[in-house]
N, C-alpha and C. Protein backbone atom coordinates (compact mmCIF):
# COMPACT_ATOMS: atom_id res chain seq x y z
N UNK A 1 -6.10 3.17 29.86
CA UNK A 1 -5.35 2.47 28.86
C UNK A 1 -4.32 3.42 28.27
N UNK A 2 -3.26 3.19 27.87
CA UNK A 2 -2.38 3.80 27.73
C UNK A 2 -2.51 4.27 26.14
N UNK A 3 -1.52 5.14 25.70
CA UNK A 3 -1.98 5.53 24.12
C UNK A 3 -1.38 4.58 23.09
N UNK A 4 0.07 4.36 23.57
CA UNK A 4 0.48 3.58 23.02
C UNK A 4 0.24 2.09 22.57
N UNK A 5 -0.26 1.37 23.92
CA UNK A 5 -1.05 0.34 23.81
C UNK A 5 -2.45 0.16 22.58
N UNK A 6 -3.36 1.63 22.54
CA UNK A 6 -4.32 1.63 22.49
C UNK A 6 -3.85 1.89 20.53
N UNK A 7 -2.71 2.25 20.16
CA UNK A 7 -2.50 2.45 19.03
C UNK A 7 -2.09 1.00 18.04
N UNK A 8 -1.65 0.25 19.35
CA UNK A 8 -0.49 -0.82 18.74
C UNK A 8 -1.43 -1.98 18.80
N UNK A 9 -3.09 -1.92 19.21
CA UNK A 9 -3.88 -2.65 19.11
C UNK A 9 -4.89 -2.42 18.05
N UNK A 10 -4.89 -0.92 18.09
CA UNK A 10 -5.82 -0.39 16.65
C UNK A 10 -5.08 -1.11 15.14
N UNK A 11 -3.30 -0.78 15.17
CA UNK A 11 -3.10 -1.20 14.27
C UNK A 11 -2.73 -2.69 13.94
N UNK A 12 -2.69 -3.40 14.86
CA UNK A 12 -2.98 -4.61 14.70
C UNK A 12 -4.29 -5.35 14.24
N UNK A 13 -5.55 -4.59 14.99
CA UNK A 13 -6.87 -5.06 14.16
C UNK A 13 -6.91 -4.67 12.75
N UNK A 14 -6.27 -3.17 12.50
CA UNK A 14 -5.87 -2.88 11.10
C UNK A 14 -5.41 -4.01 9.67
N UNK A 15 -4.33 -4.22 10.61
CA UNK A 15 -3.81 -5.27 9.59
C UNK A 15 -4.17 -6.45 9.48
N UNK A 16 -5.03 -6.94 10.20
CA UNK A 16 -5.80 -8.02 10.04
C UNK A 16 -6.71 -7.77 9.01
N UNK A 17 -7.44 -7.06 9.64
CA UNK A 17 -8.34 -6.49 8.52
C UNK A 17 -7.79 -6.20 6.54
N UNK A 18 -6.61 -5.72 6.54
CA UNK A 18 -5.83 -5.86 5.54
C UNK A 18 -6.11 -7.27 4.93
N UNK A 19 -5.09 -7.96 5.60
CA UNK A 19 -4.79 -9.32 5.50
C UNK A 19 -6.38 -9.93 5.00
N UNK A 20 -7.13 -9.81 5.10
CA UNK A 20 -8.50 -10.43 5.35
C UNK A 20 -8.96 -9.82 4.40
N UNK A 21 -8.89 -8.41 3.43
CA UNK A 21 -8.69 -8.00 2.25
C UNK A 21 -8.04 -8.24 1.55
N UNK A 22 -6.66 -8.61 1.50
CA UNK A 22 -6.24 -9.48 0.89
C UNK A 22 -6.42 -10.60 0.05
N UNK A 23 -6.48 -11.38 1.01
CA UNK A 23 -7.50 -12.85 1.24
C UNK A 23 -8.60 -12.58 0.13
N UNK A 24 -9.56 -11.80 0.02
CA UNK A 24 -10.45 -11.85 -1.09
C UNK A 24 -10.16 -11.68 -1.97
N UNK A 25 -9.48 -10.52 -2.35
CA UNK A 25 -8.05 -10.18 -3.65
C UNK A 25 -7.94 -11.14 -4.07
N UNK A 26 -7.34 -12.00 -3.65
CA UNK A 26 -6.54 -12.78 -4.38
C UNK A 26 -7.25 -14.07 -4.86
N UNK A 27 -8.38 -14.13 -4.13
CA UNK A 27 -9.65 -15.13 -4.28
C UNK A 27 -10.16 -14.74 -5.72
N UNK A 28 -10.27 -13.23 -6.01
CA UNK A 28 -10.84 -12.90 -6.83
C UNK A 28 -9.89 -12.53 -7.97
N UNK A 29 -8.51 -12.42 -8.35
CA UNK A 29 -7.72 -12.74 -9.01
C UNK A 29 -7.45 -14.05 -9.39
N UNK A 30 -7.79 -14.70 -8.52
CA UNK A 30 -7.61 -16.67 -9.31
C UNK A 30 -9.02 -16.66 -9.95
N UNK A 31 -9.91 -16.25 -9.29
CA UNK A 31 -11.15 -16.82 -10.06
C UNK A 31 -12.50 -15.83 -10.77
N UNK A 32 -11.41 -14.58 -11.09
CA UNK A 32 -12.29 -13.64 -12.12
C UNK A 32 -12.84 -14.22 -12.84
N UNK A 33 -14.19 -13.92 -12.99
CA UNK A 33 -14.40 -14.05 -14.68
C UNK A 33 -14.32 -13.52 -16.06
N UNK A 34 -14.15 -12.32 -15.57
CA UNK A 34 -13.33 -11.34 -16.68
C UNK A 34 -12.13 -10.77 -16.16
N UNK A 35 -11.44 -10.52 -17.33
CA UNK A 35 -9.97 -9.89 -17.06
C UNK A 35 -10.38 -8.53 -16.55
N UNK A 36 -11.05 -8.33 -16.23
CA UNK A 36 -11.27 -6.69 -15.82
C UNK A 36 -11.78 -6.66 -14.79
N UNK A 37 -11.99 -7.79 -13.77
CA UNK A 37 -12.63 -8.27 -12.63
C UNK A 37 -10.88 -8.74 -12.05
N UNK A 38 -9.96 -9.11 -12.80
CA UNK A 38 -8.42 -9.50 -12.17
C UNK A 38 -8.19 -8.29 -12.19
N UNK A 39 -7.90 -7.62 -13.20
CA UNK A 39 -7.05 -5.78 -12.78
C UNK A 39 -7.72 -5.72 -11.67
N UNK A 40 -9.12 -5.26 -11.10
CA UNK A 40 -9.33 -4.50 -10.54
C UNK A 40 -9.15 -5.46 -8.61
N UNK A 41 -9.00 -6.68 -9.17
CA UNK A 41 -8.31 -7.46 -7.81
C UNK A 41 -6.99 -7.14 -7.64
N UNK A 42 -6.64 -6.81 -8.83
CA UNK A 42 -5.13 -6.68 -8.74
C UNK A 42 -4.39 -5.66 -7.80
N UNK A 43 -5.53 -3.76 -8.64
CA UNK A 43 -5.43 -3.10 -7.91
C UNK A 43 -5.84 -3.30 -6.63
N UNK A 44 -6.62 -3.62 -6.29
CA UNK A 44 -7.01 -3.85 -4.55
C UNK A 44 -5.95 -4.58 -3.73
N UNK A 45 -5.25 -5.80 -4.34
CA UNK A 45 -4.19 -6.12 -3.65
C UNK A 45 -2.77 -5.16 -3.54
N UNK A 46 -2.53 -4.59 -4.83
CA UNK A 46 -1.87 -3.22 -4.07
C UNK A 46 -1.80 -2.25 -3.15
N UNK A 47 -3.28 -1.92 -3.33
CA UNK A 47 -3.54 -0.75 -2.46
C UNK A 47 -3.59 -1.53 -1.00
N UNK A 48 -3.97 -3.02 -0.87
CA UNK A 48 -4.21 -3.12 0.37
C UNK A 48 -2.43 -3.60 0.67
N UNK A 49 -1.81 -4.11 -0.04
CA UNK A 49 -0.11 -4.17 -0.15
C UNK A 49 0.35 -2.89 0.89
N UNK A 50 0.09 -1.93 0.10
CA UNK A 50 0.75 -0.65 0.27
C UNK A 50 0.33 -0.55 1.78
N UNK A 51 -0.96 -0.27 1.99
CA UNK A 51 -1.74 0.15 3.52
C UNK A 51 -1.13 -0.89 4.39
N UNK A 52 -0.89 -1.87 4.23
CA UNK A 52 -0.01 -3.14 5.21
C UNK A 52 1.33 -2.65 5.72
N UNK A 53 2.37 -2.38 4.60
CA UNK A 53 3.75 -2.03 4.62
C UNK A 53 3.18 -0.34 5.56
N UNK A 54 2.66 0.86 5.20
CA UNK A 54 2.43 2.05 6.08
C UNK A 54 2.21 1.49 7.11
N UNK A 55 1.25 0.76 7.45
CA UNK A 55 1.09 0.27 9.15
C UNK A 55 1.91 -0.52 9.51
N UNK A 56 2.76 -1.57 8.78
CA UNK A 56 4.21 -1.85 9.46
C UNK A 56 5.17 -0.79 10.33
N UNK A 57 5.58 -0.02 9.27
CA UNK A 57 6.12 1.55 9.31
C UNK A 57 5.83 2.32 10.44
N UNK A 58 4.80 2.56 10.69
CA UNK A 58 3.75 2.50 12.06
C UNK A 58 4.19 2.31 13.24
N UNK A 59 4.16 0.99 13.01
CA UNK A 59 3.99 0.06 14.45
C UNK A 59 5.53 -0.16 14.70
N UNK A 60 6.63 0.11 13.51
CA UNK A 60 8.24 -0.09 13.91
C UNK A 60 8.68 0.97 14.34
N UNK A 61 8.08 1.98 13.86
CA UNK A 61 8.70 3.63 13.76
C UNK A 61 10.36 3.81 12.86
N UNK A 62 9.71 3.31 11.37
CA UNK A 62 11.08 3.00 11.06
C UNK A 62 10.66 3.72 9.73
N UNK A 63 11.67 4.90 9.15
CA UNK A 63 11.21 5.27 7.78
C UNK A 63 10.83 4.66 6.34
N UNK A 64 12.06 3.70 6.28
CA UNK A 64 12.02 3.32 5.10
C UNK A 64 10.57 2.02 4.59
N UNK A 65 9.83 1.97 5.64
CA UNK A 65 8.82 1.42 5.12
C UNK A 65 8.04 2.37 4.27
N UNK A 66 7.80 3.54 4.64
CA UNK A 66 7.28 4.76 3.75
C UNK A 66 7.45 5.07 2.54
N UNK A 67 9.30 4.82 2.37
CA UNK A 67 9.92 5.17 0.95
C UNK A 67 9.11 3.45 0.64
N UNK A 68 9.20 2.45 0.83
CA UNK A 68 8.43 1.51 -0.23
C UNK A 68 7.00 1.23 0.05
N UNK A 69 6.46 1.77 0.22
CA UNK A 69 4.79 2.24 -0.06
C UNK A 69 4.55 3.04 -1.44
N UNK A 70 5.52 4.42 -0.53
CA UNK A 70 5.50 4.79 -2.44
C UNK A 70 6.30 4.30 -3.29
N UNK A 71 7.24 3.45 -3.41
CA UNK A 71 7.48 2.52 -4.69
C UNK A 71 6.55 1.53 -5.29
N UNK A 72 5.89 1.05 -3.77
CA UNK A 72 4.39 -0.30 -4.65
C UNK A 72 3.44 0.69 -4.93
N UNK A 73 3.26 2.03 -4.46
CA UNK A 73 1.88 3.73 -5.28
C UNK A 73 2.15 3.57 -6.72
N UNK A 74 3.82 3.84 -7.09
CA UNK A 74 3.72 4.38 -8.10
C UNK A 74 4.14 2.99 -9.23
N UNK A 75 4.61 1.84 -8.85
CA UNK A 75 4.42 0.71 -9.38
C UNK A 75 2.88 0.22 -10.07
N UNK A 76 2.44 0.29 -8.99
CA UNK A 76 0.48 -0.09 -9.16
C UNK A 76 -0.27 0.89 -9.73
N UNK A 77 0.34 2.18 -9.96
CA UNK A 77 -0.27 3.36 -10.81
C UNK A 77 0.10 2.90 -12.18
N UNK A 78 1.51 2.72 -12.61
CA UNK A 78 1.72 2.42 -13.97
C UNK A 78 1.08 0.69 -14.27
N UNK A 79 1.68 0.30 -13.42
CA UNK A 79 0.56 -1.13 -14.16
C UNK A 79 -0.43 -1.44 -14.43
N UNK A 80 -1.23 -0.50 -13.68
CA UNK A 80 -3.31 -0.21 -13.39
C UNK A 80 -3.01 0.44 -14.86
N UNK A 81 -2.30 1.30 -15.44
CA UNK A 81 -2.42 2.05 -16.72
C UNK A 81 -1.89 1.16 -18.20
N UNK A 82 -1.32 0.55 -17.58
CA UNK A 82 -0.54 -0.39 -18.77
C UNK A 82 -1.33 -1.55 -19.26
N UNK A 83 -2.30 -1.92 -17.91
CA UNK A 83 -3.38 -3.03 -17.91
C UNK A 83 -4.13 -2.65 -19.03
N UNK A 84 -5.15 -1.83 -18.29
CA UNK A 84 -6.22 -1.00 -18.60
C UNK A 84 -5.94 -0.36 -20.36
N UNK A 85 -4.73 0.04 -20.46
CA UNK A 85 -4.52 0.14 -22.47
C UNK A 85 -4.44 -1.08 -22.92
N UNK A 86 -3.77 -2.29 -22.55
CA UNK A 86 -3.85 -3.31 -23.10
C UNK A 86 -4.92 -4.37 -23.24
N UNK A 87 -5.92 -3.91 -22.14
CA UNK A 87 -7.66 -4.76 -22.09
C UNK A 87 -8.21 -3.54 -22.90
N UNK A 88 -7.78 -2.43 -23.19
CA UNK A 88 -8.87 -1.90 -23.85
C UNK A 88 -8.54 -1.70 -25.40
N UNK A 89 -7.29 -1.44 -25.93
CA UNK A 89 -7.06 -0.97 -27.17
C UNK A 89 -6.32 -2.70 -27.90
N UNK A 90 -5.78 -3.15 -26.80
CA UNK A 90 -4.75 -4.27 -27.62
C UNK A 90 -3.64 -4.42 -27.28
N UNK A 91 -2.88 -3.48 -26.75
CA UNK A 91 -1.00 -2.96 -26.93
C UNK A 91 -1.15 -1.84 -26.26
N UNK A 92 -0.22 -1.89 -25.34
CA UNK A 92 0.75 -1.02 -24.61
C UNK A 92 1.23 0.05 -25.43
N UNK A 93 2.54 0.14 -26.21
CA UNK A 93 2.48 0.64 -26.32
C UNK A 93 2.44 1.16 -28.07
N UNK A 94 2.08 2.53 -28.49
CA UNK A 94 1.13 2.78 -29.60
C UNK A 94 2.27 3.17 -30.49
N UNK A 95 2.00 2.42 -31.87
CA UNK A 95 2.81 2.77 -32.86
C UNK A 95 3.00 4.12 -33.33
């Protein structure tokens, strides 16, 4: 089997697998029962966001999927933080 083949099938079960993480994400963002059960769907749909777009990137051999991986990293870093002060204290940001 060839390598290439054998890569472009790995990352295809990959992203299924994504996709299929996803899929629960977002199952579990409509139907949290606590808001702290949605952040943490939330984050998971990022992170699995992000791991989708890198294995695009991948499988095109094209850079700029990379540069927006780390734009949805550091997007989903500040919102996971912005969440997380506002479920815990009240407000964003502090007088």
């Amino acid at each position: 089997m060839n390598a290439i083949v054998l890569l472009d099938w790995a990352a295809g079960f990959a992203q299924f697998c994504l996709m299929a993480a996803m899929t629960c994400a977002g199952i579990r963002l409509i139907r949290g029962p606590a808001a702290q059960d949605r952040v943490l769907a939330l984050d998971a749909l990022y992170v699995n966001g992000m791991l989708s777009i890198l294995l695009l990137g991948i499988r095109s051999t094209s850079t700029i999927y990379f540069d927006m991986a780390v734009l949805i990293a550091l997007f989903a870093f500040v919102s996971s933080m912005a969440l997380s002060k506002f479920l815990l204290r009240g407000e964003v940001i502090e007088p």
